[in-house]
C-alpha atoms as a PDB file:
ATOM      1  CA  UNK A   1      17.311   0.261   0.991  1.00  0.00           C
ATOM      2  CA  UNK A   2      16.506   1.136  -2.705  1.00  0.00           C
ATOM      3  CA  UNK A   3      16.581  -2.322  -3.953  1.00  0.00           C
ATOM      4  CA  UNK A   4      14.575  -3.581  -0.953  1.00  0.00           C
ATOM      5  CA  UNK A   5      11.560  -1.221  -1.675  1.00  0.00           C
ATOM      6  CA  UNK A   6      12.159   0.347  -4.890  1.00  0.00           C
ATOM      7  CA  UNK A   7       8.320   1.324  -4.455  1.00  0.00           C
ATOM      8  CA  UNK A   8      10.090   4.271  -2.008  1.00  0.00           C
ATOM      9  CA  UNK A   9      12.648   4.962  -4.584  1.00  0.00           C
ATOM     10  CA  UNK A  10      10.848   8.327  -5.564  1.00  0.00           C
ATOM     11  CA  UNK A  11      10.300   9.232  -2.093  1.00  0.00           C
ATOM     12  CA  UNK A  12      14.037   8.621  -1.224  1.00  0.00           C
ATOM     13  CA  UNK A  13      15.115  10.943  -4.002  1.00  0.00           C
ATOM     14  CA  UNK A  14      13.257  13.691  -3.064  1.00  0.00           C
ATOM     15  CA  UNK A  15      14.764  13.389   0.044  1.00  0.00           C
ATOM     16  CA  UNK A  16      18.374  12.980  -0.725  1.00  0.00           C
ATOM     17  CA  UNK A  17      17.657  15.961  -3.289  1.00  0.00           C
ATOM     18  CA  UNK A  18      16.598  18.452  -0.873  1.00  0.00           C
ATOM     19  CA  UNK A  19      18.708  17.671   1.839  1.00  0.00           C
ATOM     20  CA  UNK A  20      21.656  17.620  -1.201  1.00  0.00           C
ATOM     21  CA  UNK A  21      20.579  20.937  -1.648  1.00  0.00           C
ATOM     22  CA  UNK A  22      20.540  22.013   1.754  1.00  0.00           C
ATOM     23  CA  UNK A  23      23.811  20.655   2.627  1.00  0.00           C
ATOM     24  CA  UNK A  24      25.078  22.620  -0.346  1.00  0.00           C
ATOM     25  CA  UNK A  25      23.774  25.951  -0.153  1.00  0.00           C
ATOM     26  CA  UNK A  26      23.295  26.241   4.006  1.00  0.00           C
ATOM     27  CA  UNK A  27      25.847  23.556   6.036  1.00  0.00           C
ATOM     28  CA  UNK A  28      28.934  24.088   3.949  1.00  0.00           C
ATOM     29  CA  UNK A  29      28.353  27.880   4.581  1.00  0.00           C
ATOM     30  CA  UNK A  30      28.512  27.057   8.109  1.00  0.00           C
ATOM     31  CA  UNK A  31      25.051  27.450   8.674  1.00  0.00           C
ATOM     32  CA  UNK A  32      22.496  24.519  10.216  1.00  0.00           C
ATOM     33  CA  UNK A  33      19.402  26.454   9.819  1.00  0.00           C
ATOM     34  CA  UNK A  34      16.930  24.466   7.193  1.00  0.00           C
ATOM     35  CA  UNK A  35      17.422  21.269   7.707  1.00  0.00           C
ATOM     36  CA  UNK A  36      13.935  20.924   8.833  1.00  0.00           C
ATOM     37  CA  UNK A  37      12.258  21.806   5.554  1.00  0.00           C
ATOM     38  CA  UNK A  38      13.407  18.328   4.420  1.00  0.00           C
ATOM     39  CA  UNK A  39      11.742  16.634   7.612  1.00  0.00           C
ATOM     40  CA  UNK A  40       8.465  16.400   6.053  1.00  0.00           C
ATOM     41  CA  UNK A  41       9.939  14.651   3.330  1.00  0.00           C
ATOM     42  CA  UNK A  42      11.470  11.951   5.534  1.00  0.00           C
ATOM     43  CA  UNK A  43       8.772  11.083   6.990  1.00  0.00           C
ATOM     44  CA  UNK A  44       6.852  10.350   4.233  1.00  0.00           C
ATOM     45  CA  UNK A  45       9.964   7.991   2.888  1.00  0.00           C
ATOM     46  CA  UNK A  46      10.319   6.562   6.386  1.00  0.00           C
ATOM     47  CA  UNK A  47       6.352   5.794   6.640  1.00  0.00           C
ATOM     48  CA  UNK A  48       6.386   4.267   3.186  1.00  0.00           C
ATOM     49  CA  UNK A  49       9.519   1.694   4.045  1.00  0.00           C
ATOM     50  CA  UNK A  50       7.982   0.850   7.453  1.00  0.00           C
ATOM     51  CA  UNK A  51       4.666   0.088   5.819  1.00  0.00           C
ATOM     52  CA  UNK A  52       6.329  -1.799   3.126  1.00  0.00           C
ATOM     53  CA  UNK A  53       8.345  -3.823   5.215  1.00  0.00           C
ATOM     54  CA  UNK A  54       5.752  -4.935   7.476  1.00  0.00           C
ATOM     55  CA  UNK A  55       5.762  -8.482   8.156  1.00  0.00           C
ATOM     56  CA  UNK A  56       1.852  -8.181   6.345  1.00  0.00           C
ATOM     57  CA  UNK A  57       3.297  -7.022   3.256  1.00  0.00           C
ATOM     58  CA  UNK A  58       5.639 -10.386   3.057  1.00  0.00           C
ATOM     59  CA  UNK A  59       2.586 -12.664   3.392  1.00  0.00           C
ATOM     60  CA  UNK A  60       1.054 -11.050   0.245  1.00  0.00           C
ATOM     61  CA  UNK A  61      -1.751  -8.090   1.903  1.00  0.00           C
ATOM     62  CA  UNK A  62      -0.771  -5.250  -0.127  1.00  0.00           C
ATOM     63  CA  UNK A  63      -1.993  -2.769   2.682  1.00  0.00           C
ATOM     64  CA  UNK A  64       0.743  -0.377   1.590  1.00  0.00           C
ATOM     65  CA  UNK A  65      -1.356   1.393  -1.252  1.00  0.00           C
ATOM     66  CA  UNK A  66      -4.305   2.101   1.166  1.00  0.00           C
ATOM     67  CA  UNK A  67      -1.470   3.948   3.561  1.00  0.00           C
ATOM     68  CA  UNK A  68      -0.503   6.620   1.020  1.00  0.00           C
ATOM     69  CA  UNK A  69       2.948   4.707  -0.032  1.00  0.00           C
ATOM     70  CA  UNK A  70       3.158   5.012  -3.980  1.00  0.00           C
ATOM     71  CA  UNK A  71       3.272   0.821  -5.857  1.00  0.00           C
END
């Protein structure tokens, strides 16, 4: 999904990092608690690829920057 909206890209990594992190220093320790502080996080990279690949972005109304999702 990177190369489709690579205006995301810094959203995405923020979320891989802190779920990385999470999956590190929680899950492998057996515990699932804290997964949720990366929620947040996904839904900001979530809103910013569904506003980005509205069918209004393809016909050329940038709406996207207006929505809070970075250019």
């Amino acid at each position: 999904m990177d190369k489709l909206v690579p205006e995301c890209t810094p959203l995405k990594a923020q979320y891989d990092g802190c779920m990385s992190k999470w999956y590190r220093s929680r899950f492998l320790k057996g515990t699932l608690s804290g997964v949720e502080d990366c929620w947040p996080l996904l839904e900001v990279y979530q809103d910013c690829v569904e506003v980005r690949h509205s069918p209004r972005n393809f016909h050329g109304n940038n709406d996207a920057e207006q929505e809070g999702c970075p250019r």
